[in-house]
PDB file of N, CA and C in Angstrom:
ATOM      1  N   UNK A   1      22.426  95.959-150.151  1.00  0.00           N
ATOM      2  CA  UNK A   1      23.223  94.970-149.454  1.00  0.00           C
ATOM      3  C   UNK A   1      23.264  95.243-147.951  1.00  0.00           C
ATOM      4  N   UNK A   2      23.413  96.401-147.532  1.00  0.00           N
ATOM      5  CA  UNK A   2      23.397  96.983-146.128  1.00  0.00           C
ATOM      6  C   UNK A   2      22.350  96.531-145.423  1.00  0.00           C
ATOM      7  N   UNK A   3      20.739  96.393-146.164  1.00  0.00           N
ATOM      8  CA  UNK A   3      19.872  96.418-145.454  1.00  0.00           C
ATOM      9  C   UNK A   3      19.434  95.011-145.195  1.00  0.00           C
ATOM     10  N   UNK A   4      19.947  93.902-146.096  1.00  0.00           N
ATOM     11  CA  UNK A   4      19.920  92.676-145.815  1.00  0.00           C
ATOM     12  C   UNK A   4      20.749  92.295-144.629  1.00  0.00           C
ATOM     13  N   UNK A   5      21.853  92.950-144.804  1.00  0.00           N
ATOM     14  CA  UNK A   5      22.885  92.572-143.472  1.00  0.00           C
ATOM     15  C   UNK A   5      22.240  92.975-142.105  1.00  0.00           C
ATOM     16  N   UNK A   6      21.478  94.023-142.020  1.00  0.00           N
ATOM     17  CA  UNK A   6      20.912  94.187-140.815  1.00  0.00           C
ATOM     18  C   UNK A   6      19.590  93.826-140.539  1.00  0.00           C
ATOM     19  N   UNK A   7      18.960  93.328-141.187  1.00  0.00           N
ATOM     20  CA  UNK A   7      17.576  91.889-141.269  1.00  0.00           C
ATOM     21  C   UNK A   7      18.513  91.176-140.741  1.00  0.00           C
ATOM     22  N   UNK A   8      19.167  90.459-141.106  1.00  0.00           N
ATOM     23  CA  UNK A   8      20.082  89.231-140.688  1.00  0.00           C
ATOM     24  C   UNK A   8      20.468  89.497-139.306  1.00  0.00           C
ATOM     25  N   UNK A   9      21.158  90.206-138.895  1.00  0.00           N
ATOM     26  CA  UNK A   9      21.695  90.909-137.561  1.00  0.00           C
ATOM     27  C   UNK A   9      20.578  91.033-137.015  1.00  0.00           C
ATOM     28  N   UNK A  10      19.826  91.664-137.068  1.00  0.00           N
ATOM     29  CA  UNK A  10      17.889  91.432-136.078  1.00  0.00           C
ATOM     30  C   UNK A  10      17.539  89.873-136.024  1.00  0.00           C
ATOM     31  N   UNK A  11      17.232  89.355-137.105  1.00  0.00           N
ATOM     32  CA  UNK A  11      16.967  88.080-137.159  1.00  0.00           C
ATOM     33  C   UNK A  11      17.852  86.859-136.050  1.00  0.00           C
ATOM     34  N   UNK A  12      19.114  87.205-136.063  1.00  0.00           N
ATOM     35  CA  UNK A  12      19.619  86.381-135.017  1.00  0.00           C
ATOM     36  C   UNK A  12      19.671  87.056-133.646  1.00  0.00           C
ATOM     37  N   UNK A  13      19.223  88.130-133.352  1.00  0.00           N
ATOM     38  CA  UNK A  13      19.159  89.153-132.458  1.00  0.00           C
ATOM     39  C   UNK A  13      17.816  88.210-131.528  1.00  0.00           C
ATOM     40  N   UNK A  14      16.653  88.505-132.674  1.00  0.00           N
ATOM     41  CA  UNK A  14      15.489  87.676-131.511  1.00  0.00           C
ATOM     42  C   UNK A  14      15.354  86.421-131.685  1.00  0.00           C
ATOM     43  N   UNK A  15      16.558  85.220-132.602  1.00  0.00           N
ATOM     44  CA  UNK A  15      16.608  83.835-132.400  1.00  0.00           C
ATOM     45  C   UNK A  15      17.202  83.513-130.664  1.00  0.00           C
ATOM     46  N   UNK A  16      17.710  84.404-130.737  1.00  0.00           N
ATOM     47  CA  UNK A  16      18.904  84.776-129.264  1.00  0.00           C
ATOM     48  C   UNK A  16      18.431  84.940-128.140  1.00  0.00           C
ATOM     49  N   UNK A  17      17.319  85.840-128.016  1.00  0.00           N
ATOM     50  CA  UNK A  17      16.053  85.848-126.836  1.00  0.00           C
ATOM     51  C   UNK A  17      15.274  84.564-126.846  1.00  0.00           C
ATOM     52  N   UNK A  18      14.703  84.073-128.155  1.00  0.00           N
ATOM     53  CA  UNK A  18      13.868  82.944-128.160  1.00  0.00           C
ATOM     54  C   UNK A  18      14.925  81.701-126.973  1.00  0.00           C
ATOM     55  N   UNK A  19      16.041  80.987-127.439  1.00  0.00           N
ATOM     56  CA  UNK A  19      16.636  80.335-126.577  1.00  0.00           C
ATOM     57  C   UNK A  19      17.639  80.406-126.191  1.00  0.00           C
ATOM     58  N   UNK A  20      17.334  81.390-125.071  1.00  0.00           N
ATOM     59  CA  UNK A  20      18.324  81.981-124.372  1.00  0.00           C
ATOM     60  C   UNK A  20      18.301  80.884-123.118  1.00  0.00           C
ATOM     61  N   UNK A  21      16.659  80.719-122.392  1.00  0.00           N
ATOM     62  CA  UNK A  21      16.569  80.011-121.795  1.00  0.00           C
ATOM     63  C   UNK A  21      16.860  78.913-121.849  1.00  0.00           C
ATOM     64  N   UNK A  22      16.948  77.644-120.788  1.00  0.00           N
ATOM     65  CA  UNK A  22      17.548  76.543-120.500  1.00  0.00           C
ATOM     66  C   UNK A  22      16.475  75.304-120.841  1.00  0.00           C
ATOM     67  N   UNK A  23      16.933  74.539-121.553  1.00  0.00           N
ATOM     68  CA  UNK A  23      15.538  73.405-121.704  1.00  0.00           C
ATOM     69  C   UNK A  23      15.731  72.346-120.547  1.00  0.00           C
ATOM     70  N   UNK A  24      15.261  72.594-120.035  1.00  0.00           N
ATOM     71  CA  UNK A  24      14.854  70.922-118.763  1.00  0.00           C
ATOM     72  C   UNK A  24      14.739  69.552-119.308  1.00  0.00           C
ATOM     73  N   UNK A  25      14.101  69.780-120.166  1.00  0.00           N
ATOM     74  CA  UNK A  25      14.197  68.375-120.829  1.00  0.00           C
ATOM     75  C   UNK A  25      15.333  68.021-121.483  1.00  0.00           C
ATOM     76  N   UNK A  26      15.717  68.903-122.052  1.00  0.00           N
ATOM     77  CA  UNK A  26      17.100  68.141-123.262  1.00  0.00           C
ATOM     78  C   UNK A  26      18.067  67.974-121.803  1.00  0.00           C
ATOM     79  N   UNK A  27      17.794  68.594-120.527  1.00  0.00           N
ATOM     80  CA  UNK A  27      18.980  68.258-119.559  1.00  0.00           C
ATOM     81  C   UNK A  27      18.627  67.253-118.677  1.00  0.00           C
ATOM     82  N   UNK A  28      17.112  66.913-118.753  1.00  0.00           N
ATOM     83  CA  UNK A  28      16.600  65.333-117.881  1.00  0.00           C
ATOM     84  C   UNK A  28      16.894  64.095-118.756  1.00  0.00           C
ATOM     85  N   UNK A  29      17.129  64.344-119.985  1.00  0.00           N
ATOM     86  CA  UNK A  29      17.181  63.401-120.874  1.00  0.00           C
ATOM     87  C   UNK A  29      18.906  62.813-120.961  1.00  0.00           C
ATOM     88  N   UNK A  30      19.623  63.701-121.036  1.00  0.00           N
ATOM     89  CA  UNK A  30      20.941  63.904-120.460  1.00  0.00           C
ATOM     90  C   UNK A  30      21.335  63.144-119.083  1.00  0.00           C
ATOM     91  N   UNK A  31      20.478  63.465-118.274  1.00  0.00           N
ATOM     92  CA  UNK A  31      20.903  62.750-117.048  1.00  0.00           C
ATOM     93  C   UNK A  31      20.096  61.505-116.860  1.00  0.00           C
ATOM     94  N   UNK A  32      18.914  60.982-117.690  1.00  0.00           N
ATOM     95  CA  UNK A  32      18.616  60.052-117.512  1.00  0.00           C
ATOM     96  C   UNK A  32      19.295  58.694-118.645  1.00  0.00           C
ATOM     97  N   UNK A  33      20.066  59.429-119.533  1.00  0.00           N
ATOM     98  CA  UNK A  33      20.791  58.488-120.652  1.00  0.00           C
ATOM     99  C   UNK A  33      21.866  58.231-118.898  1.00  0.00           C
ATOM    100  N   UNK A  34      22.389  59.368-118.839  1.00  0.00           N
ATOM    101  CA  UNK A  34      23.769  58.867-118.034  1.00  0.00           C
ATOM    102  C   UNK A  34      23.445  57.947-116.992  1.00  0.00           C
ATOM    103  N   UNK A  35      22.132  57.882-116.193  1.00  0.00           N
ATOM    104  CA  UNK A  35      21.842  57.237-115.059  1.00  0.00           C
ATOM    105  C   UNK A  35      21.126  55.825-115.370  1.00  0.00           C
ATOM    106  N   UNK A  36      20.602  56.233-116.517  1.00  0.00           N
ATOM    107  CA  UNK A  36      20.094  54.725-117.633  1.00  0.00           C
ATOM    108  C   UNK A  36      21.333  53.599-117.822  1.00  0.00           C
ATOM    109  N   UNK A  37      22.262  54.397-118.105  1.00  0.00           N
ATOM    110  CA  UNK A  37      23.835  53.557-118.717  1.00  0.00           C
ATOM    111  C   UNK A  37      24.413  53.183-117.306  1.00  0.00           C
ATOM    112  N   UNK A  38      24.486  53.854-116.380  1.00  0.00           N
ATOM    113  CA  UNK A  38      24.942  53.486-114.873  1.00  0.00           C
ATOM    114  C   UNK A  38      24.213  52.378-114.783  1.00  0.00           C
ATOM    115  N   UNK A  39      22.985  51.953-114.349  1.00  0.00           N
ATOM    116  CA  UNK A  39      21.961  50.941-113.749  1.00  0.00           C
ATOM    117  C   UNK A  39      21.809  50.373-115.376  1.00  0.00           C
ATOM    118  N   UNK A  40      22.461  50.286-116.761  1.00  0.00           N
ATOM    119  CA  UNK A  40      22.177  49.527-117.628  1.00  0.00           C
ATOM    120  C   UNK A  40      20.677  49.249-117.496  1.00  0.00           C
ATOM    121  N   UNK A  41      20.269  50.387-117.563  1.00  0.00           N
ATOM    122  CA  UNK A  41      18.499  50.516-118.178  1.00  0.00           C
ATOM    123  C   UNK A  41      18.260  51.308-119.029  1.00  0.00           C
ATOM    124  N   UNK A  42      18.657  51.576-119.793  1.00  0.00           N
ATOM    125  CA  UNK A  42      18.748  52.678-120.811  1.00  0.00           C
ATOM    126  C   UNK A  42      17.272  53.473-121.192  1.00  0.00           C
ATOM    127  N   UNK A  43      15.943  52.814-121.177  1.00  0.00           N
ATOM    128  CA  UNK A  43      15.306  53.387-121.494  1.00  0.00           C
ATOM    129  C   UNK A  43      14.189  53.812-120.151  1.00  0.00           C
ATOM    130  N   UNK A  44      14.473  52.892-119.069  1.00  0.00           N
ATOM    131  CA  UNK A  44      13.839  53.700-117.907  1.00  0.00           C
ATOM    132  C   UNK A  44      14.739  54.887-117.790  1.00  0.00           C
ATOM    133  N   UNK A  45      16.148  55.062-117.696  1.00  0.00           N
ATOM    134  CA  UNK A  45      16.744  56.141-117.513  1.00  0.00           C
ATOM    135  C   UNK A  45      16.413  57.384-118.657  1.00  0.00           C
ATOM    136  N   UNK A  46      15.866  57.155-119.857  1.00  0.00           N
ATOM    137  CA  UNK A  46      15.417  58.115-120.883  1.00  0.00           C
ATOM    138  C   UNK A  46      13.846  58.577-120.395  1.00  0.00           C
ATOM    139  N   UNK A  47      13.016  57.504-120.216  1.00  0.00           N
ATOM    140  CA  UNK A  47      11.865  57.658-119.158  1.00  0.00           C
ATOM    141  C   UNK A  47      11.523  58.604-118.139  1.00  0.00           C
ATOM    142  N   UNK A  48      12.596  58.369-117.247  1.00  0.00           N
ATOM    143  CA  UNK A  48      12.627  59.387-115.806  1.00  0.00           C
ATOM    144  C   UNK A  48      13.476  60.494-116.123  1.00  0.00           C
ATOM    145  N   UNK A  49      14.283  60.508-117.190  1.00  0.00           N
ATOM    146  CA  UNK A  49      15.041  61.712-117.801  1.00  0.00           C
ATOM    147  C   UNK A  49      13.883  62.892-118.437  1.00  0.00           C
ATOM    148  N   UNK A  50      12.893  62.146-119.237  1.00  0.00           N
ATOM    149  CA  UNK A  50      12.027  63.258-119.692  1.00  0.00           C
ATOM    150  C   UNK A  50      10.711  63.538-118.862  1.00  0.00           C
ATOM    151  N   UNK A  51      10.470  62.464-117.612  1.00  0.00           N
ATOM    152  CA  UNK A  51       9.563  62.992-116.762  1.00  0.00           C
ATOM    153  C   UNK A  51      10.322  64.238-116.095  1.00  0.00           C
ATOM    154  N   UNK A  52      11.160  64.295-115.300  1.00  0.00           N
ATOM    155  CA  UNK A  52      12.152  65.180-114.883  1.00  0.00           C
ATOM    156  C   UNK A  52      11.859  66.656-115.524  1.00  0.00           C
ATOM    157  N   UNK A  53      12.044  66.210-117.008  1.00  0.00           N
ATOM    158  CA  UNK A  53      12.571  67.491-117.595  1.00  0.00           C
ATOM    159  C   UNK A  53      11.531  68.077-117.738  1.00  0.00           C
ATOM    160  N   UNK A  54      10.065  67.767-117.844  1.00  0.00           N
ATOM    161  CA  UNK A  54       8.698  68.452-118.352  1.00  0.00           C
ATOM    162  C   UNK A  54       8.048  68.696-116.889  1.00  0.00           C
ATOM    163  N   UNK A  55       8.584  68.128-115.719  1.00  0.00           N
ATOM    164  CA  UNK A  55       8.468  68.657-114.347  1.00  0.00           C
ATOM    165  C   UNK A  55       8.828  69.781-113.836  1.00  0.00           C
ATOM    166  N   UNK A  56      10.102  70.070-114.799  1.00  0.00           N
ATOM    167  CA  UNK A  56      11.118  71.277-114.125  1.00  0.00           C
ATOM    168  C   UNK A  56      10.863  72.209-114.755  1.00  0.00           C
ATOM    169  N   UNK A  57      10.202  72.228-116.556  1.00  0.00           N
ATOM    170  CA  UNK A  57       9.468  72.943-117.475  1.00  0.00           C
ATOM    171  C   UNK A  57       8.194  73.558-116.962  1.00  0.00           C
ATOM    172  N   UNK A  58       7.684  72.642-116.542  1.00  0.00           N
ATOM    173  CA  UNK A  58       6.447  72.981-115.277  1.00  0.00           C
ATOM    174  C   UNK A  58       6.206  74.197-114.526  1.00  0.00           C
ATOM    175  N   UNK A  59       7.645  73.919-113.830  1.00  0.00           N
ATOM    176  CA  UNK A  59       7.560  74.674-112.746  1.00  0.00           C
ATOM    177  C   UNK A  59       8.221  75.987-112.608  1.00  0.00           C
ATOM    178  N   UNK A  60       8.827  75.671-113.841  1.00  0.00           N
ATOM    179  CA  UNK A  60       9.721  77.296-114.167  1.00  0.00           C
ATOM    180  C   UNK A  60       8.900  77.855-115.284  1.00  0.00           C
ATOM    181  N   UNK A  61       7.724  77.615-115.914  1.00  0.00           N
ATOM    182  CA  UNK A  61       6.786  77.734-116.682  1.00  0.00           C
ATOM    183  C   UNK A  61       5.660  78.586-115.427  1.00  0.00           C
ATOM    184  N   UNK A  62       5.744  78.105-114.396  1.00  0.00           N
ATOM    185  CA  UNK A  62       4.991  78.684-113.711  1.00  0.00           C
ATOM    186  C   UNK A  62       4.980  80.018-112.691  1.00  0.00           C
ATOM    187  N   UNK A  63       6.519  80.220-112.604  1.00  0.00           N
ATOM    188  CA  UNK A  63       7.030  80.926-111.871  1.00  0.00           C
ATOM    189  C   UNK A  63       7.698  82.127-112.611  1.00  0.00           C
ATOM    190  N   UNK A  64       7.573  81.924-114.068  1.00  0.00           N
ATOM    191  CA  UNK A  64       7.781  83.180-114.977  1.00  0.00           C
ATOM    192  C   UNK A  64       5.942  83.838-115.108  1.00  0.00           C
ATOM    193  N   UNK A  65       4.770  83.415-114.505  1.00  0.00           N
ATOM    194  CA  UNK A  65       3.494  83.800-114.547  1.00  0.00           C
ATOM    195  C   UNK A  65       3.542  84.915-114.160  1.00  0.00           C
TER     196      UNK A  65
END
């Protein structure tokens, strides 16, 4: 029983490193629903929400090199 409990305890140990980091997209998508619903465009604002977010993925993708 002990040794399952500490598989488990590791197991969420490196789920925890995996996303630790910040997703750009789930937060361009976020601001493009909110800026979509402002200007009642809902899906250009989902549009420029996930260009945004795979821009900023980009570039912080590049700067962890």
């Amino acid at each position: 029983m002990g040794d399952e409990n500490n598989n488990h305890k590791d197991d969420l140990k490196d789920n925890e490193k995996k996303t630790k980091g910040t997703s750009y997209i789930a937060v361009g998508i976020a601001l493009g629903v909110a800026f979509g619903a402002a200007f009642k465009n809902i899906g250009l604002g989902i549009a420029l929400g996930v260009a945004f977010g795979v821009a900023m993925e980009a570039i912080k993708s590049k700067k962890l090199k």
